[in-house]
N, C-alpha and C. Protein backbone atom coordinates (compact mmCIF):
# COMPACT_ATOMS: atom_id res chain seq x y z
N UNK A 1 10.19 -14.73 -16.20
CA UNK A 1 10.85 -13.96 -15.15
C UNK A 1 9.83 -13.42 -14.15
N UNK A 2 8.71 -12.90 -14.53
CA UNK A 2 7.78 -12.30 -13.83
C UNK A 2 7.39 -13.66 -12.82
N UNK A 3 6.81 -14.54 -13.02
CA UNK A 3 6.57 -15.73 -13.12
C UNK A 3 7.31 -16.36 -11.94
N UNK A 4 8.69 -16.16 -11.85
CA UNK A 4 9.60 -16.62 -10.85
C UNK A 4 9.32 -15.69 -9.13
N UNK A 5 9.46 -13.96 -10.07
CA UNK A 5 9.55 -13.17 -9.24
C UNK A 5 8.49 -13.14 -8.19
N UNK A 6 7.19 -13.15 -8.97
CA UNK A 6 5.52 -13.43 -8.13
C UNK A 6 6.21 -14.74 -7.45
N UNK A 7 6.51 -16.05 -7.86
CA UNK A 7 6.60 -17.37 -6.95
C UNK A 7 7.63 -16.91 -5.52
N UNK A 8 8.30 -16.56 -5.83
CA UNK A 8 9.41 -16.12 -5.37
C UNK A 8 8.62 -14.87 -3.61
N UNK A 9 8.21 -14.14 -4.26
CA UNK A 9 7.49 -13.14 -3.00
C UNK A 9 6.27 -13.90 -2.46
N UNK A 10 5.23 -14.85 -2.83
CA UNK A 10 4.49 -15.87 -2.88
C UNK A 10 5.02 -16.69 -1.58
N UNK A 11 6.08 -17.37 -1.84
CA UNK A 11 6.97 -18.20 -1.12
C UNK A 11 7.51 -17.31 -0.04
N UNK A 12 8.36 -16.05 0.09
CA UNK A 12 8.78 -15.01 1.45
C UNK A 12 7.24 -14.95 1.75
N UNK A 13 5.90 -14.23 1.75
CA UNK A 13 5.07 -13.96 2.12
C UNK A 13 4.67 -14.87 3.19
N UNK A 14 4.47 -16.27 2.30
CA UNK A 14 3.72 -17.44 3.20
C UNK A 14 4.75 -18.09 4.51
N UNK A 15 6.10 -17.84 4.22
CA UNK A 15 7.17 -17.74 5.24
C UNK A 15 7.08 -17.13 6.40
N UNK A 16 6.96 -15.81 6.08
CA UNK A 16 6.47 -14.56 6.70
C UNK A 16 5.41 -14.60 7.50
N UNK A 17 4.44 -14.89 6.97
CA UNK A 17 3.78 -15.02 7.78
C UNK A 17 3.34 -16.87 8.80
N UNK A 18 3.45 -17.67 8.25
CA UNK A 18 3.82 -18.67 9.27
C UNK A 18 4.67 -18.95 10.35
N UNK A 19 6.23 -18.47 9.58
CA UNK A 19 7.19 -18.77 10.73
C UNK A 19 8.04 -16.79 11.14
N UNK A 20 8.58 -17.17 12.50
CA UNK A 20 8.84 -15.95 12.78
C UNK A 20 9.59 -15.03 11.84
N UNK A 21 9.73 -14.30 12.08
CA UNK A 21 10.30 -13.17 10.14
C UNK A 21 12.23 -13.19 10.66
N UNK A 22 12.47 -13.70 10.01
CA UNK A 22 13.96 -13.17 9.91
C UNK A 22 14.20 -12.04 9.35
N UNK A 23 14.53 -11.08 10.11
CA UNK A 23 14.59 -9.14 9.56
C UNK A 23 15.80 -9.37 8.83
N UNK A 24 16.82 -9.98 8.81
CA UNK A 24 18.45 -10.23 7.94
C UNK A 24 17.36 -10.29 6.21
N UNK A 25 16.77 -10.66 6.44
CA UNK A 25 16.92 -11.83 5.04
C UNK A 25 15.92 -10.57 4.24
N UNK A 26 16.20 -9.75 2.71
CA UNK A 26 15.69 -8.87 2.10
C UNK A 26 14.79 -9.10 1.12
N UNK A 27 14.00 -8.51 0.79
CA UNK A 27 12.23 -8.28 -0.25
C UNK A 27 13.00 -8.96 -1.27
N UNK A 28 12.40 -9.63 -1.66
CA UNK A 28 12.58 -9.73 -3.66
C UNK A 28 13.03 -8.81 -4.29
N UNK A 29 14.40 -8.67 -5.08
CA UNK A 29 14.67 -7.53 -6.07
C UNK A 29 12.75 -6.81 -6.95
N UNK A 30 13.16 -5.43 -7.00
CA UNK A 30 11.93 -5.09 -7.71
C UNK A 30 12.42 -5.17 -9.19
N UNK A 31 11.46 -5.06 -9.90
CA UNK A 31 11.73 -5.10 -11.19
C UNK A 31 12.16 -3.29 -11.74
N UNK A 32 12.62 -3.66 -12.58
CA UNK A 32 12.67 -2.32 -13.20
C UNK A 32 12.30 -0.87 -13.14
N UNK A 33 10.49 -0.92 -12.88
CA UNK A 33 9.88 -0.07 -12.37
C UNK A 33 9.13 0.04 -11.22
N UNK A 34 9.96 0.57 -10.23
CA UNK A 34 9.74 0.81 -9.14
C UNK A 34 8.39 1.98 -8.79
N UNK A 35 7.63 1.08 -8.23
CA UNK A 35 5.86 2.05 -8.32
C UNK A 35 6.16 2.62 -6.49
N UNK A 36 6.60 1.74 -5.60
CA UNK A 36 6.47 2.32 -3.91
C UNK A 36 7.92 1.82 -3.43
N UNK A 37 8.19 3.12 -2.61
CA UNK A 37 9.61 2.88 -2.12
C UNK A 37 8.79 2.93 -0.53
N UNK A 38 9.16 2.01 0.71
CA UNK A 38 9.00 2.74 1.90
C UNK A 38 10.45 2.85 2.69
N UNK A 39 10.29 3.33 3.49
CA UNK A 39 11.26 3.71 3.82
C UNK A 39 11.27 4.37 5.76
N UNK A 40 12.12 3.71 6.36
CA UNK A 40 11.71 3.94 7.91
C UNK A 40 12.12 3.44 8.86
N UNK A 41 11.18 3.31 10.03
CA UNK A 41 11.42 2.49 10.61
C UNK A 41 10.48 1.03 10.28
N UNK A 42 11.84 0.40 9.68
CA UNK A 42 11.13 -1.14 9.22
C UNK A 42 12.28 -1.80 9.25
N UNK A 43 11.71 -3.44 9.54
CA UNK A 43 12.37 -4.29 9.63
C UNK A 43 13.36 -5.27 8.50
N UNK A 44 12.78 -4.98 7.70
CA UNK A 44 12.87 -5.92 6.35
C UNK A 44 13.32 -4.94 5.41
N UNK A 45 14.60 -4.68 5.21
CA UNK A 45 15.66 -3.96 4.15
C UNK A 45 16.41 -4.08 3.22
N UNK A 46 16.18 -3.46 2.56
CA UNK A 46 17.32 -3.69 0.98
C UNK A 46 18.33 -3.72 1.18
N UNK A 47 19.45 -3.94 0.71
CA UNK A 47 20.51 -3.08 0.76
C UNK A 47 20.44 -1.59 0.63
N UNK A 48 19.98 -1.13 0.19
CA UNK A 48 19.76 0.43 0.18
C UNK A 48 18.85 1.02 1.14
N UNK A 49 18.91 0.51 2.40
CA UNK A 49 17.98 0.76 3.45
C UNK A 49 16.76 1.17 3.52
N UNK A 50 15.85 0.75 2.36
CA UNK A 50 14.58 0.74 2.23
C UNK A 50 13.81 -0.74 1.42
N UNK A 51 12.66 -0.67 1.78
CA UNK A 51 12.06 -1.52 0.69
C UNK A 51 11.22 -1.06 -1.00
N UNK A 52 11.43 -1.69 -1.89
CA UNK A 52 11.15 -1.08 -3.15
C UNK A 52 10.17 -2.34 -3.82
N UNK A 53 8.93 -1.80 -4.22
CA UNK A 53 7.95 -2.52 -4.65
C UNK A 53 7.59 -2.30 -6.31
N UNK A 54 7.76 -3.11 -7.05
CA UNK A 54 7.44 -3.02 -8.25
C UNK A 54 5.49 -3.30 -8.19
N UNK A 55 4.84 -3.25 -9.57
CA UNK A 55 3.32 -3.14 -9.17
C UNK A 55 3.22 -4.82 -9.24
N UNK A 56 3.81 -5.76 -9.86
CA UNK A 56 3.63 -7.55 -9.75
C UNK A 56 3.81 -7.33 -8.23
N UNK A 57 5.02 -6.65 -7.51
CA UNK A 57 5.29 -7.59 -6.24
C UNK A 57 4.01 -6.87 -4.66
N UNK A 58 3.39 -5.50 -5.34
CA UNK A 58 2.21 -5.19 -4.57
C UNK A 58 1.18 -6.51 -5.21
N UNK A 59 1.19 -6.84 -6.37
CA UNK A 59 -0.64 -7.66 -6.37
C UNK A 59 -0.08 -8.91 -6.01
N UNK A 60 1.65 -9.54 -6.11
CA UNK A 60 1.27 -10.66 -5.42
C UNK A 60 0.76 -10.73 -3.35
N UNK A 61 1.04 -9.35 -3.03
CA UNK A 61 -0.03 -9.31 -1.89
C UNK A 61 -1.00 -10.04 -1.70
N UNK A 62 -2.22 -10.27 -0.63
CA UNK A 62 -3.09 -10.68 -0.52
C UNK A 62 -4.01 -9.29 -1.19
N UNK A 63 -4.72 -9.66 -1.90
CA UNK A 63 -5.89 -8.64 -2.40
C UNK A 63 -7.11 -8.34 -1.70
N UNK A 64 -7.38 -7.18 -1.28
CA UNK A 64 -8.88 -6.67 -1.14
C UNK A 64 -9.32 -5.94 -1.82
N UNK A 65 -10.43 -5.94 -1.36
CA UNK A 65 -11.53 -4.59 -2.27
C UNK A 65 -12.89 -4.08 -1.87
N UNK A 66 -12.96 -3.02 -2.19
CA UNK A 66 -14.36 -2.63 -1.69
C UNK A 66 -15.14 -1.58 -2.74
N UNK A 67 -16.84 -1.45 -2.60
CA UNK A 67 -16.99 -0.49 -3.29
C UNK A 67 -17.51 0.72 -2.53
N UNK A 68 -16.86 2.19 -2.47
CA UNK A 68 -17.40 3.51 -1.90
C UNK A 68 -17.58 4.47 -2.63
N UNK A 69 -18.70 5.11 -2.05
CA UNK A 69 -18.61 6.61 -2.92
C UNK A 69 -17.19 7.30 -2.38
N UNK A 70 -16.91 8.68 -2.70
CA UNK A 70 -16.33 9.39 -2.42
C UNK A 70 -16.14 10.70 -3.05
N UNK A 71 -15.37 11.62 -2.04
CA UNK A 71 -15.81 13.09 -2.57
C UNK A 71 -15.45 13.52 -3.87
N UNK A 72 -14.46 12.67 -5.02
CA UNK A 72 -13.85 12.69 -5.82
C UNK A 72 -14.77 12.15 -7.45
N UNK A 73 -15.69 11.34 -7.09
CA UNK A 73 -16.86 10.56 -8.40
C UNK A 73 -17.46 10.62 -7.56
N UNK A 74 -18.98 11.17 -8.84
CA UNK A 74 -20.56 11.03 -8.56
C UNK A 74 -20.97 9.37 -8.41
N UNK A 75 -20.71 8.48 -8.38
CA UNK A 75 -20.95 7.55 -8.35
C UNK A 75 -20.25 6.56 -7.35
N UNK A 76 -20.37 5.74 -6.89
CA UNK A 76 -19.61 4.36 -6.30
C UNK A 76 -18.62 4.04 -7.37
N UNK A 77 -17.31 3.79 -6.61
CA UNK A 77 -16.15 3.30 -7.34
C UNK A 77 -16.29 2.00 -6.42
N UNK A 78 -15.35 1.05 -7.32
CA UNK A 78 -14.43 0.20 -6.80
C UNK A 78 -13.18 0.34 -7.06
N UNK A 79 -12.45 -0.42 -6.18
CA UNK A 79 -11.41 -0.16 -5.48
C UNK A 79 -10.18 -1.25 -4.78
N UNK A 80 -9.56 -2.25 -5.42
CA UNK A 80 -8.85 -3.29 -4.95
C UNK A 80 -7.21 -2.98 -4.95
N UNK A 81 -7.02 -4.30 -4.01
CA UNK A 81 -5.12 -4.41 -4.07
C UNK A 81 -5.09 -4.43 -2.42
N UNK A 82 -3.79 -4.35 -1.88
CA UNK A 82 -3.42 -5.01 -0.29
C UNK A 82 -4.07 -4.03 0.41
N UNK A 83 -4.16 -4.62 1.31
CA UNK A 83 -4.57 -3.60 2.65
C UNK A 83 -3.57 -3.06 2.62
N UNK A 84 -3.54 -1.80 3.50
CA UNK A 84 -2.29 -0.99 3.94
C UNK A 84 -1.08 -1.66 5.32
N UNK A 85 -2.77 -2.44 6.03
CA UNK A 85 -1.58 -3.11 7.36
C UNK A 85 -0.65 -4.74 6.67
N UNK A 86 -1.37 -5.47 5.22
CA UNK A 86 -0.33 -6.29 4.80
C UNK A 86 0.71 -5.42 3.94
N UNK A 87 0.59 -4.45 3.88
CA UNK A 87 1.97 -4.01 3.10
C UNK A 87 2.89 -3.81 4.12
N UNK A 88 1.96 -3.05 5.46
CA UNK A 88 3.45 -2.59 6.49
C UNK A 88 3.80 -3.73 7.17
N UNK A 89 3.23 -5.07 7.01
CA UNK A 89 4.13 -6.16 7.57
C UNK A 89 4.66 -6.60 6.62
N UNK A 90 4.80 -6.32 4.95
CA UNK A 90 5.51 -6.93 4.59
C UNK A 90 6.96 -6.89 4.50
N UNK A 91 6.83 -5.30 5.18
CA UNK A 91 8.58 -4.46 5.77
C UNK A 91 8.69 -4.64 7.11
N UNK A 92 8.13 -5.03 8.07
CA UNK A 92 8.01 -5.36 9.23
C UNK A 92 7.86 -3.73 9.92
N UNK A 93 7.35 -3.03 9.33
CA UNK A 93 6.53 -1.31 9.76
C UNK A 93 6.78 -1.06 11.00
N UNK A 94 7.33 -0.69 11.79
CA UNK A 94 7.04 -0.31 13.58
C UNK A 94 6.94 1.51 13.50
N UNK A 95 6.21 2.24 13.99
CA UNK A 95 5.91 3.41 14.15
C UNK A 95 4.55 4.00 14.76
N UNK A 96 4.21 5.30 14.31
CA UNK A 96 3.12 5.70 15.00
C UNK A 96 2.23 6.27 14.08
N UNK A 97 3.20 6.88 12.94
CA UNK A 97 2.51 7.30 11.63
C UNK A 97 3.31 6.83 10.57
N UNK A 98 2.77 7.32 9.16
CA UNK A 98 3.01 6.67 8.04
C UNK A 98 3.39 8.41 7.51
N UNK A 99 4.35 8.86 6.50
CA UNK A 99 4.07 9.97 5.81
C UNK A 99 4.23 9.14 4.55
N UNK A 100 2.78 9.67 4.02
CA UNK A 100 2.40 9.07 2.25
C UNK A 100 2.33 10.10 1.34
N UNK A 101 3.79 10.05 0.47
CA UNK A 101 3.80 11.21 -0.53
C UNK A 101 3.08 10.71 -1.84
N UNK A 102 3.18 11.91 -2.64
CA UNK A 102 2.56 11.71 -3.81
C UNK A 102 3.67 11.67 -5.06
N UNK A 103 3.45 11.65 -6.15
CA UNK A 103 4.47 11.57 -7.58
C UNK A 103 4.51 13.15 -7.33
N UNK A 104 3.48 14.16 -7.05
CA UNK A 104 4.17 15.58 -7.19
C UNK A 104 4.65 16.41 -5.29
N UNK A 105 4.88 15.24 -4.89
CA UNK A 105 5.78 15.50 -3.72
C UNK A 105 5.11 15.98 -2.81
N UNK A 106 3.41 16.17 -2.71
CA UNK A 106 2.56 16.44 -1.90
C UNK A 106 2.36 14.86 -0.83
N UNK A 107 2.00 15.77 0.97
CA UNK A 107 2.69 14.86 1.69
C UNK A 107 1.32 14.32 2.59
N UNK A 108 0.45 13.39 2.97
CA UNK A 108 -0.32 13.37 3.89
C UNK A 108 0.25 12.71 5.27
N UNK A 109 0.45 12.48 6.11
CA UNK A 109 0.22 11.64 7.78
C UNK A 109 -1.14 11.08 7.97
N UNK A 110 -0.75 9.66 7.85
CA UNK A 110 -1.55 8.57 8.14
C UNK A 110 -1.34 7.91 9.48
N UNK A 111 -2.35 8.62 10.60
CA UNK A 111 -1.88 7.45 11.94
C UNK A 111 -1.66 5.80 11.70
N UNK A 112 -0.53 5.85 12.15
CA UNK A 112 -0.33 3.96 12.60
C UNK A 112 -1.42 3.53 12.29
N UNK A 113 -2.55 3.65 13.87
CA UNK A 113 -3.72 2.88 14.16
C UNK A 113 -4.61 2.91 12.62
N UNK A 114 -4.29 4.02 11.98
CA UNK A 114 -5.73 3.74 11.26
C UNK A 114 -5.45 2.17 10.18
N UNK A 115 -4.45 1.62 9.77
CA UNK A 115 -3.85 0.72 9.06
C UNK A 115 -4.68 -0.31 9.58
N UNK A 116 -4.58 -0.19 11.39
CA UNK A 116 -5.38 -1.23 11.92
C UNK A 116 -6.95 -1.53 12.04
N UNK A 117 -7.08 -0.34 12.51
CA UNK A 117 -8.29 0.00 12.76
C UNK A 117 -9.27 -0.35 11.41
N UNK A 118 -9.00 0.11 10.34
CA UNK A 118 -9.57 0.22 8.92
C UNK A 118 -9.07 -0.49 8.01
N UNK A 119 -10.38 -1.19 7.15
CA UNK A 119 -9.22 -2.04 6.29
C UNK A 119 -9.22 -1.29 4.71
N UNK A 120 -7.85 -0.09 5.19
CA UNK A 120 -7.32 0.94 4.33
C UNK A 120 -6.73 0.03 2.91
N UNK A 121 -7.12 0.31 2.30
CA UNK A 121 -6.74 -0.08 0.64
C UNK A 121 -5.26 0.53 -0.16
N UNK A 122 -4.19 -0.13 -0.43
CA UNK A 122 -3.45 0.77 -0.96
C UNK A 122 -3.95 0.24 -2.93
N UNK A 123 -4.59 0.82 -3.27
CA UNK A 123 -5.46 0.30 -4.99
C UNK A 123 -4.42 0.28 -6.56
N UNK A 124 -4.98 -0.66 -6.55
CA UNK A 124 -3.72 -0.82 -7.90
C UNK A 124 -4.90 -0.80 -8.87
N UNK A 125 -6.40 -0.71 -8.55
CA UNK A 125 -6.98 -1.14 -9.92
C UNK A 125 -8.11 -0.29 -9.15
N UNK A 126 -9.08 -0.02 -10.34
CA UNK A 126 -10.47 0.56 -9.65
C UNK A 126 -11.46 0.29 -10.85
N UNK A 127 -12.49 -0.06 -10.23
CA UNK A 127 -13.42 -0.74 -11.14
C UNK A 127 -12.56 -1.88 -12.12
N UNK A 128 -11.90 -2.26 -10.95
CA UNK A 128 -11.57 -3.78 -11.78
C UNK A 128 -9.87 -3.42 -12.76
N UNK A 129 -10.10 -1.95 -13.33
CA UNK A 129 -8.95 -1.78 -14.17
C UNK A 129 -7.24 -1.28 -13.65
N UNK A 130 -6.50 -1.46 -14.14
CA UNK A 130 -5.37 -0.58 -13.53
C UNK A 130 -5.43 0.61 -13.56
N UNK A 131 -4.83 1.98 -12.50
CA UNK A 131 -5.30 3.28 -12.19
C UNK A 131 -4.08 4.03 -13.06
N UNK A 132 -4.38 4.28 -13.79
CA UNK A 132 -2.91 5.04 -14.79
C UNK A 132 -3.07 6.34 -14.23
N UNK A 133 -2.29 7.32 -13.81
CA UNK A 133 -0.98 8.55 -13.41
C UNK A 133 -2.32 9.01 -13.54
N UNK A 134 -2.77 9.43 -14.73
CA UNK A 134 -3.72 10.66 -15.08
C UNK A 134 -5.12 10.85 -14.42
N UNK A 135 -5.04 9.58 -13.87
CA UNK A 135 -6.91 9.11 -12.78
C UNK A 135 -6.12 8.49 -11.50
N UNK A 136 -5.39 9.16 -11.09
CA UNK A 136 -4.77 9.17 -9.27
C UNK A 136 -4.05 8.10 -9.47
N UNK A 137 -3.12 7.11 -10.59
CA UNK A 137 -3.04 5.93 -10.15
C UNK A 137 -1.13 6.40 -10.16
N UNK A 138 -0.17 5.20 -10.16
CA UNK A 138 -1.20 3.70 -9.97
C UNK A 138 -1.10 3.39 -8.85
N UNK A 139 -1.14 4.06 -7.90
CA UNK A 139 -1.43 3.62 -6.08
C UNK A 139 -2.08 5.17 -6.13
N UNK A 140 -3.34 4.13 -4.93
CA UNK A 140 -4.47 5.29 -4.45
C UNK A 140 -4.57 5.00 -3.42
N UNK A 141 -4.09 5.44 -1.85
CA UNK A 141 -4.52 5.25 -0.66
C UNK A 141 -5.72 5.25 -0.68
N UNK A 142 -6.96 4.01 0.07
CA UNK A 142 -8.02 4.76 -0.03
C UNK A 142 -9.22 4.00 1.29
N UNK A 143 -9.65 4.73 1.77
CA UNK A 143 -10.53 4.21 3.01
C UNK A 143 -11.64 3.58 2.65
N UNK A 144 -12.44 2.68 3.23
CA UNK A 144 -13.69 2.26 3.11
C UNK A 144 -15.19 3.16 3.27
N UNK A 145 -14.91 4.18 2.84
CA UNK A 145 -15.91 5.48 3.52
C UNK A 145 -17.05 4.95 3.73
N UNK A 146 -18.15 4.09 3.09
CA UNK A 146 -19.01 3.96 3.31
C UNK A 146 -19.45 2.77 4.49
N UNK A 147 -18.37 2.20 5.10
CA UNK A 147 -18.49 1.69 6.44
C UNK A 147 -18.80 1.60 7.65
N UNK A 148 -18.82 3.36 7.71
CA UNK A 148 -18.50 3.92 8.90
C UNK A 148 -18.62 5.83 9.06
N UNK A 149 -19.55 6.06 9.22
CA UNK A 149 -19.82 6.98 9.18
C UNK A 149 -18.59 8.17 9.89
N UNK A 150 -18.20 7.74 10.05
CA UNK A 150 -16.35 8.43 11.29
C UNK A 150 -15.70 8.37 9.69
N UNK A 151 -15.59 7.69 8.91
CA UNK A 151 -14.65 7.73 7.53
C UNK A 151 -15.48 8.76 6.86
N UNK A 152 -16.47 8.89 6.79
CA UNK A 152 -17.45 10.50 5.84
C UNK A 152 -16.91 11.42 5.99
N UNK A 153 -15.75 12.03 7.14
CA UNK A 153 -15.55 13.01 7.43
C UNK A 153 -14.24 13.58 6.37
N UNK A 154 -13.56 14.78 6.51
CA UNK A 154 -12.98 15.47 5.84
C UNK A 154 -11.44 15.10 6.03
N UNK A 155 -11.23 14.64 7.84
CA UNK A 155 -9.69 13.87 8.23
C UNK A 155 -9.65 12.80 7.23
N UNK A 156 -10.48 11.58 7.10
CA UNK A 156 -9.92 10.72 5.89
C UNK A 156 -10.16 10.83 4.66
N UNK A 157 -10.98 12.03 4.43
CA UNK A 157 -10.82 12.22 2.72
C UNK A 157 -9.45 12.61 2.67
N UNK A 158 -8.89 13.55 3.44
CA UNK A 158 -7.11 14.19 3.07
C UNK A 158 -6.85 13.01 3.19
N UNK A 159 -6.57 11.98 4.27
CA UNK A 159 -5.42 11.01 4.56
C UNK A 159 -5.59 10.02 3.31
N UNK A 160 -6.65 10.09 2.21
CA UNK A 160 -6.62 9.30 0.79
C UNK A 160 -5.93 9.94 0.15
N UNK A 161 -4.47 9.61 -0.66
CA UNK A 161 -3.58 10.47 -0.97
C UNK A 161 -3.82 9.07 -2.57
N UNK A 162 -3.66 10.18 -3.61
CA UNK A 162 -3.80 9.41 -4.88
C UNK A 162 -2.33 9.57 -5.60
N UNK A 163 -1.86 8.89 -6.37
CA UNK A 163 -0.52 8.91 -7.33
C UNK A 163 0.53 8.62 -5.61
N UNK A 164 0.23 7.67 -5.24
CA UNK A 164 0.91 7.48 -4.11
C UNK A 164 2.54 6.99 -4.75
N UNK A 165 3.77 6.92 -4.04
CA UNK A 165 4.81 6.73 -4.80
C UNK A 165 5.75 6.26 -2.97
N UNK A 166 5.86 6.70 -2.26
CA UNK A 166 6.24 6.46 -1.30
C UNK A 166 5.97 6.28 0.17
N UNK A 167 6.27 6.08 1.10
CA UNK A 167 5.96 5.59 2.32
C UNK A 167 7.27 5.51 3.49
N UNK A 168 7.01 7.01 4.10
CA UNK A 168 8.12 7.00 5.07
C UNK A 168 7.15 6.62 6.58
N UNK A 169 8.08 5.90 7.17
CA UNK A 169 7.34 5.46 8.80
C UNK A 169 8.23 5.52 9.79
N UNK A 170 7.32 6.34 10.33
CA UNK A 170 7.90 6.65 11.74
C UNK A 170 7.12 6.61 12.98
């Protein structure tokens, strides 16, 4: 079943992105456990007027990764799973900001541009492993800090929001 479901978003993805997006036609059912709801202004809808991502149908994404320090570990982490700008095309995203809540309902604003601008990480794994509830997981917004000295600052340490769970856009 898993198996189908990955082929299945695999197949919309490579659609998606080759030929123009038909906004009618809806995400892959999620499985059971629903890890990211977004919700907005987007193109690509459930029946329940949002999109709902189980954690198979985020890694069949295209994957990145990077390794940064940050204000959170003495050390360099790594840090993989979609960019933030292939997730908001995979709802067809139109807005100016992103509001990215957390599992305890704490809220950050993520400009649009930075999705573009930065290649923002939404992390399903760090140091290679999956991020369980109790170590920010299992979605960790998270910037490339050590790229760019403009990411060192204190605006994108907040806009890294950990135990991520949703995604309203506007």
């Amino acid at each position: 079943m898993m198996y189908n479901r990955r082929r299945v978003l695999h197949s919309w993805l490579a659609c998606s992105i080759v030929l123009p997006l038909d906004l009618r036609a809806a995400l892959p059912q999620a499985g059971e456990k629903v890890v990211l709801t977004v919700r907005g202004s987007i193109g690509r809808r459930s029946a329940q007027e949002q999109a709902s991502f189980d954690i198979d149908m985020i890694e069949a994404l295209p994957q990145h990764g990077f390794s940064t320090m940050t204000p959170w570990y003495k050390q360099p982490v790594s840090f993989s799973g979609p960019l933030l700008r292939d997730l908001l095309a995979a709802v067809d995203a139109k807005g100016s900001q992103i509001t990215a809540i957390a599992l305890n309902d704490y809220k950050v604003v993520i400009p649009f541009d930075d999705a573009r601008r930065f290649d923002v990480i939404v992390a399903t794994r760090m140091d290679g492993k999956p991020i369980p509830v109790r170590t920010k997981g299992p979605l960790f917004v998270i910037y490339p800090f050590d790229q760019s000295p403009q990411l060192q600052t204190v605006r994108y340490h907040e806009r890294s929001i950990w135990q991520l769970k949703a995604l309203e856009i506007h």
